[in-house]
PDB file of N, CA and C in Angstrom:
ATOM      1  N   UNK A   1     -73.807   9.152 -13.123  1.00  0.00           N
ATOM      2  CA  UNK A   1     -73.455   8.591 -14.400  1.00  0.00           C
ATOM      3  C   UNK A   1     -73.690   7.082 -14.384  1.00  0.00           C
ATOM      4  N   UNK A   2     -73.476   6.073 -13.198  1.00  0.00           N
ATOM      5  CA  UNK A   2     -73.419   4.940 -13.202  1.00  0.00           C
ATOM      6  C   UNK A   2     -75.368   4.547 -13.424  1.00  0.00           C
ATOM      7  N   UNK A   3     -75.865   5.188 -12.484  1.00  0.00           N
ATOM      8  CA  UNK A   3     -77.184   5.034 -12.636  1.00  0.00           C
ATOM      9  C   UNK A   3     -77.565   5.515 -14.242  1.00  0.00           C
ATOM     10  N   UNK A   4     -77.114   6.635 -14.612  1.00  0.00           N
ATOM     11  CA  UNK A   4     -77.887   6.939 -16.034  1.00  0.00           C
ATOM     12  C   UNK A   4     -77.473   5.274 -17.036  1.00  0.00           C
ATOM     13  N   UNK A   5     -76.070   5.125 -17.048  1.00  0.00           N
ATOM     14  CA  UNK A   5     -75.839   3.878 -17.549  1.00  0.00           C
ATOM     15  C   UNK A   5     -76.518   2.636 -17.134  1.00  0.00           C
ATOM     16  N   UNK A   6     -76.538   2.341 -16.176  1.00  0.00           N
ATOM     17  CA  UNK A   6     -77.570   1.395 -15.206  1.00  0.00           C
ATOM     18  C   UNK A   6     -78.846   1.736 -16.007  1.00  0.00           C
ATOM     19  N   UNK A   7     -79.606   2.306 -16.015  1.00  0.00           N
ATOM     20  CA  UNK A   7     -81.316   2.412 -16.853  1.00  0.00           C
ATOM     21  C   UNK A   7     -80.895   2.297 -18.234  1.00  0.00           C
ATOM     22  N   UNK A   8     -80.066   2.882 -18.972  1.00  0.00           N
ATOM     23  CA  UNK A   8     -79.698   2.565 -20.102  1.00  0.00           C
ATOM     24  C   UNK A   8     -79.621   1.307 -20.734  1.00  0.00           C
ATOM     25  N   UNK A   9     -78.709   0.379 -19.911  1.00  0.00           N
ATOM     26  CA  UNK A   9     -78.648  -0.790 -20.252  1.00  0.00           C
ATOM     27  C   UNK A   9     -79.784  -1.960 -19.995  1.00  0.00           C
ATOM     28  N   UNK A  10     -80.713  -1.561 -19.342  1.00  0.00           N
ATOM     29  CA  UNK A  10     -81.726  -2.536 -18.664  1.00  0.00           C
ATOM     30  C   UNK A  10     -83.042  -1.932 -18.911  1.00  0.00           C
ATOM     31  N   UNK A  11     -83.061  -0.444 -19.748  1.00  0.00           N
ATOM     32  CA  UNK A  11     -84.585  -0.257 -20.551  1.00  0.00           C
ATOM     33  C   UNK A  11     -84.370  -0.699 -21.291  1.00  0.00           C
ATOM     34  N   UNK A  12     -86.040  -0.995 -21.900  1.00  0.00           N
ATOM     35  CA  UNK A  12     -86.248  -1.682 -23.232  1.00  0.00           C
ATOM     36  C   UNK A  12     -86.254  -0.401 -23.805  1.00  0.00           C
ATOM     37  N   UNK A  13     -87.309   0.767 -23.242  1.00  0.00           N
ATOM     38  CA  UNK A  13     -87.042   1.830 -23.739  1.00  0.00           C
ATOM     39  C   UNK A  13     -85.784   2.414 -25.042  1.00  0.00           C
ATOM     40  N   UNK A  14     -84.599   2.479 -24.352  1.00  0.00           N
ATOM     41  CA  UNK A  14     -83.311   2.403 -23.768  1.00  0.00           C
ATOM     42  C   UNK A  14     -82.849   1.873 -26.002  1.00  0.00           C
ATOM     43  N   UNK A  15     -82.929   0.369 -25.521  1.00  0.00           N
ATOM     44  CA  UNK A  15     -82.124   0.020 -27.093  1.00  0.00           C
ATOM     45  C   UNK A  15     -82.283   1.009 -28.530  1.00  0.00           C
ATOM     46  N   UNK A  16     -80.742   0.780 -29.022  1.00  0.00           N
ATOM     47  CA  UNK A  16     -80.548   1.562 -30.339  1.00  0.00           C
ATOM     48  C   UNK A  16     -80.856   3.287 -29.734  1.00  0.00           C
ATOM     49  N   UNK A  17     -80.969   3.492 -28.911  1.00  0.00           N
ATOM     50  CA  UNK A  17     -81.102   5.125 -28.846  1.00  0.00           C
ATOM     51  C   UNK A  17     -79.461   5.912 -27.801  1.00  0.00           C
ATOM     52  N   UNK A  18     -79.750   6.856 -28.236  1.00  0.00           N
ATOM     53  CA  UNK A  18     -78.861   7.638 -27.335  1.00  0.00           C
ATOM     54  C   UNK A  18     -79.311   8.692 -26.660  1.00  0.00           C
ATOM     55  N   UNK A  19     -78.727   8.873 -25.300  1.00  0.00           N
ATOM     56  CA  UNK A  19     -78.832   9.639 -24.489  1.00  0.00           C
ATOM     57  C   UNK A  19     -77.999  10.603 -24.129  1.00  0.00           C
ATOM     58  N   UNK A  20     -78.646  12.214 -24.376  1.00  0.00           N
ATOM     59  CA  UNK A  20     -77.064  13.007 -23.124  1.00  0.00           C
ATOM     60  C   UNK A  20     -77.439  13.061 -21.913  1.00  0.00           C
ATOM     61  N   UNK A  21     -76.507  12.555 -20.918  1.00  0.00           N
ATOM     62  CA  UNK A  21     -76.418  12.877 -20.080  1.00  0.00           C
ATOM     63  C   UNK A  21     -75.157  14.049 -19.018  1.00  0.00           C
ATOM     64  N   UNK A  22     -76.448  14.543 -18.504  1.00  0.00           N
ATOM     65  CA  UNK A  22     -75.477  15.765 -17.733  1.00  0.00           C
ATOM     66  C   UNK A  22     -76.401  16.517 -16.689  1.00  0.00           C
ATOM     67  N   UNK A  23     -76.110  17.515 -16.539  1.00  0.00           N
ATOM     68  CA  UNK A  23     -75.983  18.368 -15.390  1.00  0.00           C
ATOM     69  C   UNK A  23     -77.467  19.309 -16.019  1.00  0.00           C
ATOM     70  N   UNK A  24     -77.569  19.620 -16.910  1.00  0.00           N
ATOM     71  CA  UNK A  24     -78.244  20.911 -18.261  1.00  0.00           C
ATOM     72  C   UNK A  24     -77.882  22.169 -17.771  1.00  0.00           C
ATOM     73  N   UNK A  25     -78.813  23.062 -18.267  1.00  0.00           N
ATOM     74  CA  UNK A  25     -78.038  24.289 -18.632  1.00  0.00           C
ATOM     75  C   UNK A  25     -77.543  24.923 -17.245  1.00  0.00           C
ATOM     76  N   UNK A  26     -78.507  24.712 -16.056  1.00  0.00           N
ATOM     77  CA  UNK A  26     -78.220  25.620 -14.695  1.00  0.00           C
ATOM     78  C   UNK A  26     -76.400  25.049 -14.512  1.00  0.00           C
ATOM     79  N   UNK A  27     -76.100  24.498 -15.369  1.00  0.00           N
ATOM     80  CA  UNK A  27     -74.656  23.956 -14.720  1.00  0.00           C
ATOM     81  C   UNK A  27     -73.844  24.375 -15.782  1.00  0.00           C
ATOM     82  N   UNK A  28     -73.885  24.695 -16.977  1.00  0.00           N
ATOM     83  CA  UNK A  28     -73.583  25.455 -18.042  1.00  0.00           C
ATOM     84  C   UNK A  28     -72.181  25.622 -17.988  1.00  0.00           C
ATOM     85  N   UNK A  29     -71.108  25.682 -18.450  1.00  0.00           N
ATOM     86  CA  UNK A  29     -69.533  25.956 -18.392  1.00  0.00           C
ATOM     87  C   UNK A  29     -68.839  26.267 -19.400  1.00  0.00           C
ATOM     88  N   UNK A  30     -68.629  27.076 -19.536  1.00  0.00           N
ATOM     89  CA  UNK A  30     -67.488  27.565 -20.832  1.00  0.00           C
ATOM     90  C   UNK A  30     -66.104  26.990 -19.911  1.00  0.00           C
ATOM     91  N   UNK A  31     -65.454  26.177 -21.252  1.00  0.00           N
ATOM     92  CA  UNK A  31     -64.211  25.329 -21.366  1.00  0.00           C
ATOM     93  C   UNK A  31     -63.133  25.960 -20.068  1.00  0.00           C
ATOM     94  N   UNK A  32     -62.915  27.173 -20.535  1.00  0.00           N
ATOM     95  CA  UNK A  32     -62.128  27.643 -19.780  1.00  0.00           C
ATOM     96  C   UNK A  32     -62.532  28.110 -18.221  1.00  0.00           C
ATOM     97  N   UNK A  33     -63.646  27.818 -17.837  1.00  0.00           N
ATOM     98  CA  UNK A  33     -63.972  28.435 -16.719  1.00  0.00           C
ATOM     99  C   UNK A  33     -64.413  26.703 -16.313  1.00  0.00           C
ATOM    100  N   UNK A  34     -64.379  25.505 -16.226  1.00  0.00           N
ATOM    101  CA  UNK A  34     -64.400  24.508 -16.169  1.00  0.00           C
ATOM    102  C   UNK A  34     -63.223  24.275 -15.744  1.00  0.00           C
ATOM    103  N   UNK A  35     -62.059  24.454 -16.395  1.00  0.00           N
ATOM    104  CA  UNK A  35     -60.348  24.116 -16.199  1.00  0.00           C
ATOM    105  C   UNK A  35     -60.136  24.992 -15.206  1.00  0.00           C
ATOM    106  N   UNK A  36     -60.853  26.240 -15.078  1.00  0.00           N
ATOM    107  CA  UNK A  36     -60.451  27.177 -13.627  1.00  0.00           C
ATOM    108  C   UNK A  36     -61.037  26.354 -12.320  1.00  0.00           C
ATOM    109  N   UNK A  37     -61.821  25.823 -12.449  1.00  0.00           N
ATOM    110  CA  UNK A  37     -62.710  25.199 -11.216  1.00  0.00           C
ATOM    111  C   UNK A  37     -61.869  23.987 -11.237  1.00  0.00           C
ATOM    112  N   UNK A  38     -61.853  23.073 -11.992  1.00  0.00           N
ATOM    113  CA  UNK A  38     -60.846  22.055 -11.750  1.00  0.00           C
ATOM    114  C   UNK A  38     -59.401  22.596 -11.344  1.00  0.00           C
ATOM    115  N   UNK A  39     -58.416  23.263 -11.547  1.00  0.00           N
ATOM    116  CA  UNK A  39     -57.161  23.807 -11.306  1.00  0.00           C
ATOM    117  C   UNK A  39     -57.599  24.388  -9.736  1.00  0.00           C
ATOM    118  N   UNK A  40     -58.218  25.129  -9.175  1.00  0.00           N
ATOM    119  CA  UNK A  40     -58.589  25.754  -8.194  1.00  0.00           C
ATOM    120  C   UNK A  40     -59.044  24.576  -7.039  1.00  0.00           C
ATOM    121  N   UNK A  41     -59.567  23.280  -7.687  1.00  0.00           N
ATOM    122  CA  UNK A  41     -60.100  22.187  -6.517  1.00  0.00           C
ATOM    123  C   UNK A  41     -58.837  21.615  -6.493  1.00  0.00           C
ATOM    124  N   UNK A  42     -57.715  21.480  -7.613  1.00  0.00           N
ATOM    125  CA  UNK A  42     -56.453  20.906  -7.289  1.00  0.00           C
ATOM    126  C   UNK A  42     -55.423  21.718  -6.948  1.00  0.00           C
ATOM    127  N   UNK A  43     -55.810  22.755  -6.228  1.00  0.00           N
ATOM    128  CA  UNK A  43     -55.017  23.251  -5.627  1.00  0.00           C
ATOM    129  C   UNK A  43     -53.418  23.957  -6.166  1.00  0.00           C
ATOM    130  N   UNK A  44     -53.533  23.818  -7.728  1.00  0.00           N
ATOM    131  CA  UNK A  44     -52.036  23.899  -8.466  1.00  0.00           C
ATOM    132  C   UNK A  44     -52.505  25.438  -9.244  1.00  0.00           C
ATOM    133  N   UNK A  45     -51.118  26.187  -9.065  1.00  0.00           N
ATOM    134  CA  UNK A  45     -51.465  27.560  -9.612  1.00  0.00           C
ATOM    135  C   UNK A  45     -52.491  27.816 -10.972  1.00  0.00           C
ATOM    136  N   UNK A  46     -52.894  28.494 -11.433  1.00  0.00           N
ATOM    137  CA  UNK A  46     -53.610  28.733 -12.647  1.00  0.00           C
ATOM    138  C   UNK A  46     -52.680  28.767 -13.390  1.00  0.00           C
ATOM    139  N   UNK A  47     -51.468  29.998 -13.346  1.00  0.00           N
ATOM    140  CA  UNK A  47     -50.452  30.068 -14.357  1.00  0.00           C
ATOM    141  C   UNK A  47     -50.164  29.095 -15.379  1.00  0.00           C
ATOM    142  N   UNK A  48     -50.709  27.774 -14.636  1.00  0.00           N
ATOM    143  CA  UNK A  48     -50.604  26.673 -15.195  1.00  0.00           C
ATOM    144  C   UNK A  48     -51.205  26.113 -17.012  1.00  0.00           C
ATOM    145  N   UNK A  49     -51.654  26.842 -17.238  1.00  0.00           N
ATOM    146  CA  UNK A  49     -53.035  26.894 -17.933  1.00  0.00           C
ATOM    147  C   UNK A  49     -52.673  28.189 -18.553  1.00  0.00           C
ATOM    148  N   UNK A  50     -52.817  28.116 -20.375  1.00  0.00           N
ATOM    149  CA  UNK A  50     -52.621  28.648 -21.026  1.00  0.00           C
ATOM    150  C   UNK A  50     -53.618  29.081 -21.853  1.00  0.00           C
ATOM    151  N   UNK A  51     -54.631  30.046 -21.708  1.00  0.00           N
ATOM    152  CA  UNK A  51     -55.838  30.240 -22.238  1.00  0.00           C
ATOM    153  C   UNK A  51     -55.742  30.810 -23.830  1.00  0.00           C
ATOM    154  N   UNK A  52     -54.918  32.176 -23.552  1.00  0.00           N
ATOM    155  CA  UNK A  52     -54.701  32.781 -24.601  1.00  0.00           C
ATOM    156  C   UNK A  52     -53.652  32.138 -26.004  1.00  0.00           C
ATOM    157  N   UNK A  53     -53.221  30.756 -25.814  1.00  0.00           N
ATOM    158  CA  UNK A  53     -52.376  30.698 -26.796  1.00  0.00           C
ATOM    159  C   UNK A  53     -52.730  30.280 -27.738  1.00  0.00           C
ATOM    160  N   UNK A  54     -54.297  29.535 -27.350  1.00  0.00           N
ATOM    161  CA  UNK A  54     -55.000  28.687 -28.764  1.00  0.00           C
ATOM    162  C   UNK A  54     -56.241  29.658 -28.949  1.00  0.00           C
ATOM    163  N   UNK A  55     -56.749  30.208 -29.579  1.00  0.00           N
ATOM    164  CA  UNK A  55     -57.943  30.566 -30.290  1.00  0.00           C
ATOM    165  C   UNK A  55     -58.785  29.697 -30.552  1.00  0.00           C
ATOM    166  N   UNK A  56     -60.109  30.169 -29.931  1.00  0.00           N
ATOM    167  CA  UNK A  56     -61.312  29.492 -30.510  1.00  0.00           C
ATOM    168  C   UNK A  56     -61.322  29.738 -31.832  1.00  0.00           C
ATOM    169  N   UNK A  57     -62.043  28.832 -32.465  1.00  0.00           N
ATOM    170  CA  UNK A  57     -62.462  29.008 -33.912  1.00  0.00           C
ATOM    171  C   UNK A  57     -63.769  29.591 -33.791  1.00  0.00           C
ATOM    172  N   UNK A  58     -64.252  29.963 -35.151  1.00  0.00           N
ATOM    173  CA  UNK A  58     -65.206  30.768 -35.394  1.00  0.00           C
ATOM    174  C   UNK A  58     -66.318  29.777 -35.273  1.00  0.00           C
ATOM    175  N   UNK A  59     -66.510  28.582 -35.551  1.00  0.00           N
ATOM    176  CA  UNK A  59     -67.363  27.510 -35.658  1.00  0.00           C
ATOM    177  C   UNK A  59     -67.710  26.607 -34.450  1.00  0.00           C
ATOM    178  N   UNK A  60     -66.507  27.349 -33.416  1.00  0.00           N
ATOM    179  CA  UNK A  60     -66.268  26.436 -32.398  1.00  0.00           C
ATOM    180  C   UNK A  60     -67.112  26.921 -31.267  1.00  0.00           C
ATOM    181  N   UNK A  61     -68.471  26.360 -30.647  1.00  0.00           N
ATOM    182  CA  UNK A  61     -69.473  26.956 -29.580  1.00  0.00           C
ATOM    183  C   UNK A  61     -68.947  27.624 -28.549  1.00  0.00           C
ATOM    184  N   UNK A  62     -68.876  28.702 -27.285  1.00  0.00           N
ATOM    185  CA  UNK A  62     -68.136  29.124 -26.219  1.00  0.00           C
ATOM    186  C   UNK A  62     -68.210  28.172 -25.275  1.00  0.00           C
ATOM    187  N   UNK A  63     -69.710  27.498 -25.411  1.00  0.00           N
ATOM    188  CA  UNK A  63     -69.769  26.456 -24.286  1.00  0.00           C
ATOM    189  C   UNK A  63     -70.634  25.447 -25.005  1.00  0.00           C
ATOM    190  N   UNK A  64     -70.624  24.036 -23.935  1.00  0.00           N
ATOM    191  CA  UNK A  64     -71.430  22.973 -24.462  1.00  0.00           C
ATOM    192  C   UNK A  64     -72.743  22.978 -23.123  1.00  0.00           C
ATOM    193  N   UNK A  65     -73.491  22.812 -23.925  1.00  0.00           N
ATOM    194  CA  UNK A  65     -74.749  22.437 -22.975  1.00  0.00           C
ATOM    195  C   UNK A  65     -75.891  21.329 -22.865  1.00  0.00           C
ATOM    196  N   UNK A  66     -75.430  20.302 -21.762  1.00  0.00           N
ATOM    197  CA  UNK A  66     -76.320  19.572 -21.900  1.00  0.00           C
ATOM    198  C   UNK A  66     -77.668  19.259 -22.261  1.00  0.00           C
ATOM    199  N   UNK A  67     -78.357  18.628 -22.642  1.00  0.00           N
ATOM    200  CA  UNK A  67     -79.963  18.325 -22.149  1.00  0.00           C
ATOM    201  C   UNK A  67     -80.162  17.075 -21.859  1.00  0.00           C
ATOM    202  N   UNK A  68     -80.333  16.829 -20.721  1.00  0.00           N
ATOM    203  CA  UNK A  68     -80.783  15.460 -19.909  1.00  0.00           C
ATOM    204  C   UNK A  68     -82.689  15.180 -20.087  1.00  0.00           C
ATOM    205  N   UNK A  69     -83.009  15.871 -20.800  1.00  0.00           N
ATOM    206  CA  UNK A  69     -84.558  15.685 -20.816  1.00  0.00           C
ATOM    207  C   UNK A  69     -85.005  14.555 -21.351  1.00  0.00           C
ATOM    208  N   UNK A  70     -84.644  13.944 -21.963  1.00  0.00           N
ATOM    209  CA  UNK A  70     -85.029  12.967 -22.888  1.00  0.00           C
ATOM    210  C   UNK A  70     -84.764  11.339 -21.746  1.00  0.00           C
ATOM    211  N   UNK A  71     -83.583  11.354 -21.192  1.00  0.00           N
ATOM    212  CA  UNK A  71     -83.104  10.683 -20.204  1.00  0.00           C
ATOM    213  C   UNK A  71     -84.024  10.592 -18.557  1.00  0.00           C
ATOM    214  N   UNK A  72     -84.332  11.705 -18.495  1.00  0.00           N
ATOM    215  CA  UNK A  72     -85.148  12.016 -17.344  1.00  0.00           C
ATOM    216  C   UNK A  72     -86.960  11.802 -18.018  1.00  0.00           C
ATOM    217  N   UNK A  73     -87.261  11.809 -19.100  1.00  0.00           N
ATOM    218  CA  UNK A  73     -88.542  11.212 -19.552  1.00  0.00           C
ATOM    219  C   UNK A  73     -88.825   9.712 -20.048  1.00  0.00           C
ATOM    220  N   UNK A  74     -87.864   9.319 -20.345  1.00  0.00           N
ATOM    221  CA  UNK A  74     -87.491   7.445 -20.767  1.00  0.00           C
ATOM    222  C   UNK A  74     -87.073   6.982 -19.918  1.00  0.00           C
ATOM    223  N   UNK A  75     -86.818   7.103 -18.752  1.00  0.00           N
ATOM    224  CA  UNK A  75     -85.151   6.395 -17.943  1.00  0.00           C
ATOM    225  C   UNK A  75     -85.973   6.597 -16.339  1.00  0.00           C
ATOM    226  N   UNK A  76     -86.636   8.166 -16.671  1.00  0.00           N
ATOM    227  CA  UNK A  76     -86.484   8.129 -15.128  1.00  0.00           C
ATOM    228  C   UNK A  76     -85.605   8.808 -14.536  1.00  0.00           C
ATOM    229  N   UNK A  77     -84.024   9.194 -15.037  1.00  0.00           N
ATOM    230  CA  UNK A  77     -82.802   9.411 -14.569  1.00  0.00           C
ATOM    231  C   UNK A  77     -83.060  10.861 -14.569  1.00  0.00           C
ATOM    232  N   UNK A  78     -82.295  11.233 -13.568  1.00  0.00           N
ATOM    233  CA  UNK A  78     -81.896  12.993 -13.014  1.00  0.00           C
ATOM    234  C   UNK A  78     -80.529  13.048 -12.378  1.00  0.00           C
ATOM    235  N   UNK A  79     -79.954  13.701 -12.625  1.00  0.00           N
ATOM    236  CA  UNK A  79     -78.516  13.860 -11.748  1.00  0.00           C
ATOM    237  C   UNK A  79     -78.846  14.216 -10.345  1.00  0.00           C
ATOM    238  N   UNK A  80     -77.722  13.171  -9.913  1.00  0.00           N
ATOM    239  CA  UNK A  80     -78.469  13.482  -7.943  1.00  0.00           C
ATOM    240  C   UNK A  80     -76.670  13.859  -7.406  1.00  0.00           C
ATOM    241  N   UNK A  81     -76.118  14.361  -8.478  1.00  0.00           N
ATOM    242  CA  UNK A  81     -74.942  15.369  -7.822  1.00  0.00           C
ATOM    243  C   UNK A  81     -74.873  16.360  -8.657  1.00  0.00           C
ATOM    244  N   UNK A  82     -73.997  17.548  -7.791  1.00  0.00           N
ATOM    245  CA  UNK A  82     -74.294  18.475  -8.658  1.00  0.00           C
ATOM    246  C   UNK A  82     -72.337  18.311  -9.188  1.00  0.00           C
ATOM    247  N   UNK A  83     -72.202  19.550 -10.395  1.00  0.00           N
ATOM    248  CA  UNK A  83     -70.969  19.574 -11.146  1.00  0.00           C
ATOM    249  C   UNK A  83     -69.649  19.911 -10.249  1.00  0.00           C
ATOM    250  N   UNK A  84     -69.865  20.983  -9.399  1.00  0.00           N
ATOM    251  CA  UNK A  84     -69.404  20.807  -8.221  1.00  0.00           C
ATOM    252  C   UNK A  84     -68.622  19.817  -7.161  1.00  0.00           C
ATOM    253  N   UNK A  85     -69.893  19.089  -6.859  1.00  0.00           N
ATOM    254  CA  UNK A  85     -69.421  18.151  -6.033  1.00  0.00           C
ATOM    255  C   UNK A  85     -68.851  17.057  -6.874  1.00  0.00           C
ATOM    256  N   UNK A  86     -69.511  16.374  -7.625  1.00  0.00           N
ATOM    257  CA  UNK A  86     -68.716  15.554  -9.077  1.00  0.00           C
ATOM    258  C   UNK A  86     -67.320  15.696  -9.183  1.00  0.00           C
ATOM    259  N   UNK A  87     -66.803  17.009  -9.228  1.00  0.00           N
ATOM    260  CA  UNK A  87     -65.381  17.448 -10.050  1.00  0.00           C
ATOM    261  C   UNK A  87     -64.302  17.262  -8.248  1.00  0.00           C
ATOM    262  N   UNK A  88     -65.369  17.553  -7.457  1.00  0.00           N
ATOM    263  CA  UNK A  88     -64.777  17.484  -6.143  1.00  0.00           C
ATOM    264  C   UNK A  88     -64.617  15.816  -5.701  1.00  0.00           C
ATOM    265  N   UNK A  89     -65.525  15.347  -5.934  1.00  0.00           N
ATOM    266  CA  UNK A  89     -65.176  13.927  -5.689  1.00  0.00           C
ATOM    267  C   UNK A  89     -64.065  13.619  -6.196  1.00  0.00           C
ATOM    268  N   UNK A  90     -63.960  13.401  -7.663  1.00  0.00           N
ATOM    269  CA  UNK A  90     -63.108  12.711  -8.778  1.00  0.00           C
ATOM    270  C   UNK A  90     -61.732  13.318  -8.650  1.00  0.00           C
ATOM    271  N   UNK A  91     -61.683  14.570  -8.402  1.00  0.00           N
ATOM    272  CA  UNK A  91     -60.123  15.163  -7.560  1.00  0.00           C
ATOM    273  C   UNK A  91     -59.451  14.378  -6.590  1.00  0.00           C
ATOM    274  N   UNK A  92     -60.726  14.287  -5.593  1.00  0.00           N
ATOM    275  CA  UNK A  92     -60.539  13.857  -4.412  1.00  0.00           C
ATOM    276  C   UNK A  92     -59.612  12.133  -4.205  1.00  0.00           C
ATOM    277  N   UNK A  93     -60.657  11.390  -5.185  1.00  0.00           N
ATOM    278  CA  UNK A  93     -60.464   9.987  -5.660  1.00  0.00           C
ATOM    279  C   UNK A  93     -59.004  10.400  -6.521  1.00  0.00           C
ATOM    280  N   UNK A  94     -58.635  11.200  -7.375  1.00  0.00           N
ATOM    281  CA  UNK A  94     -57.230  11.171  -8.231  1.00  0.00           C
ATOM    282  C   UNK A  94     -56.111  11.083  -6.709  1.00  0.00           C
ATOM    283  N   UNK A  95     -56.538  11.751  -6.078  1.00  0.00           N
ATOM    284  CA  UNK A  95     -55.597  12.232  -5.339  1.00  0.00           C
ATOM    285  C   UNK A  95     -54.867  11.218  -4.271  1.00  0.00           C
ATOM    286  N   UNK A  96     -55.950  10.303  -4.052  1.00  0.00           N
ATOM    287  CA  UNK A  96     -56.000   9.647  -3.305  1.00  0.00           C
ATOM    288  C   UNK A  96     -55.568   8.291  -3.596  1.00  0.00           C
ATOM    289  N   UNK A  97     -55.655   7.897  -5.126  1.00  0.00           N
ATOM    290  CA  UNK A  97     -55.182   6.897  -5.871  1.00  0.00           C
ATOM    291  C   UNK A  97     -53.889   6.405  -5.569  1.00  0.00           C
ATOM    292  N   UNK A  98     -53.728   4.642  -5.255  1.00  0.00           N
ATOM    293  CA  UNK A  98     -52.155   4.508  -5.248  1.00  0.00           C
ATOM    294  C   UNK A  98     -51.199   4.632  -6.215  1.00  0.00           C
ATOM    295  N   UNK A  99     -52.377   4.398  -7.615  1.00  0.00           N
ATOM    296  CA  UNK A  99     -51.094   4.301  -8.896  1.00  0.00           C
ATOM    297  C   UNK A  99     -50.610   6.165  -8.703  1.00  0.00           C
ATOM    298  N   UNK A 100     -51.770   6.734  -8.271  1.00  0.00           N
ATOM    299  CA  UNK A 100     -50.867   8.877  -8.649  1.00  0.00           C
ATOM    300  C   UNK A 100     -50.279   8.652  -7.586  1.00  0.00           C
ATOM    301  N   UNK A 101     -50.480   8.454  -6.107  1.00  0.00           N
ATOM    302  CA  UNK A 101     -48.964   8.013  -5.244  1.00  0.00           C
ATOM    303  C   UNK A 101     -47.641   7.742  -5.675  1.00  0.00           C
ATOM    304  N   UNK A 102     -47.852   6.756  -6.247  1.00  0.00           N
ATOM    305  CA  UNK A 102     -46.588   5.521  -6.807  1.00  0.00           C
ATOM    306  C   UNK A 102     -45.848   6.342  -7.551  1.00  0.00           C
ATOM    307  N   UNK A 103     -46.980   7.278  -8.901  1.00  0.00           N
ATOM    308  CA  UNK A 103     -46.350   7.910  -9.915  1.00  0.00           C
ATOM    309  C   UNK A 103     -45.498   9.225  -9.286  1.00  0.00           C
ATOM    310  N   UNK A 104     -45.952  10.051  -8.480  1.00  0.00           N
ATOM    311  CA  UNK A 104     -45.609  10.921  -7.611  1.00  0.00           C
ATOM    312  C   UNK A 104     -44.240  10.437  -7.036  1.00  0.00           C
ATOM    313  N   UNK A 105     -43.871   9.528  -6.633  1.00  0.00           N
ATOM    314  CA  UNK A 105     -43.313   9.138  -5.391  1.00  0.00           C
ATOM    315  C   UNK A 105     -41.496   9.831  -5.830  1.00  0.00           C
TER     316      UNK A 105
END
């Protein structure tokens, strides 16, 4: 992400446009199976997590899916982690944080 932002800000390419950046489809996640992989890397029961109490709407997609193509043809940029390791890092880093210590304590 820092690199996609990094080319962003320093193409000329780059000005007045927008970019998605992500993972694209091989990484694909419906909402709720996203919150299972996160809940499961933090180690805290699922029970936790209330799937059935809100309803999707009819308008509302099952999943979101990136496309980084446009980013990877202007920029140059490709994701050089995968969603996986990403969600595993950023756990890792919460966890490890002094302010969630402090707050914990």
């Amino acid at each position: 992400m820092v690199d996609a932002l990094r080319l962003g800000l320093t193409a000329r390419v780059a000005v007045g446009k927008v970019y998605n950046i992500g993972s694209g489809p091989a990484e694909a996640r419906s909402v709720r199976r996203m919150v299972e992989e996160i809940v499961g890397l933090m180690g805290v029961p699922s029970r936790l997590c209330w799937f059935d109490r809100a309803g999707r709407g009819r308008s509302d997609p099952p999943y979101l899916v990136s496309d980084p193509t446009k980013a990877h043809v202007e920029l140059g940029w490709r994701p050089r982690v995968s969603l996986a390791e990403g969600l595993a890092r950023t756990i890792e880093s919460y966890k490890t944080s002094p302010a969630v210590k402090e707050l914990s304590a």
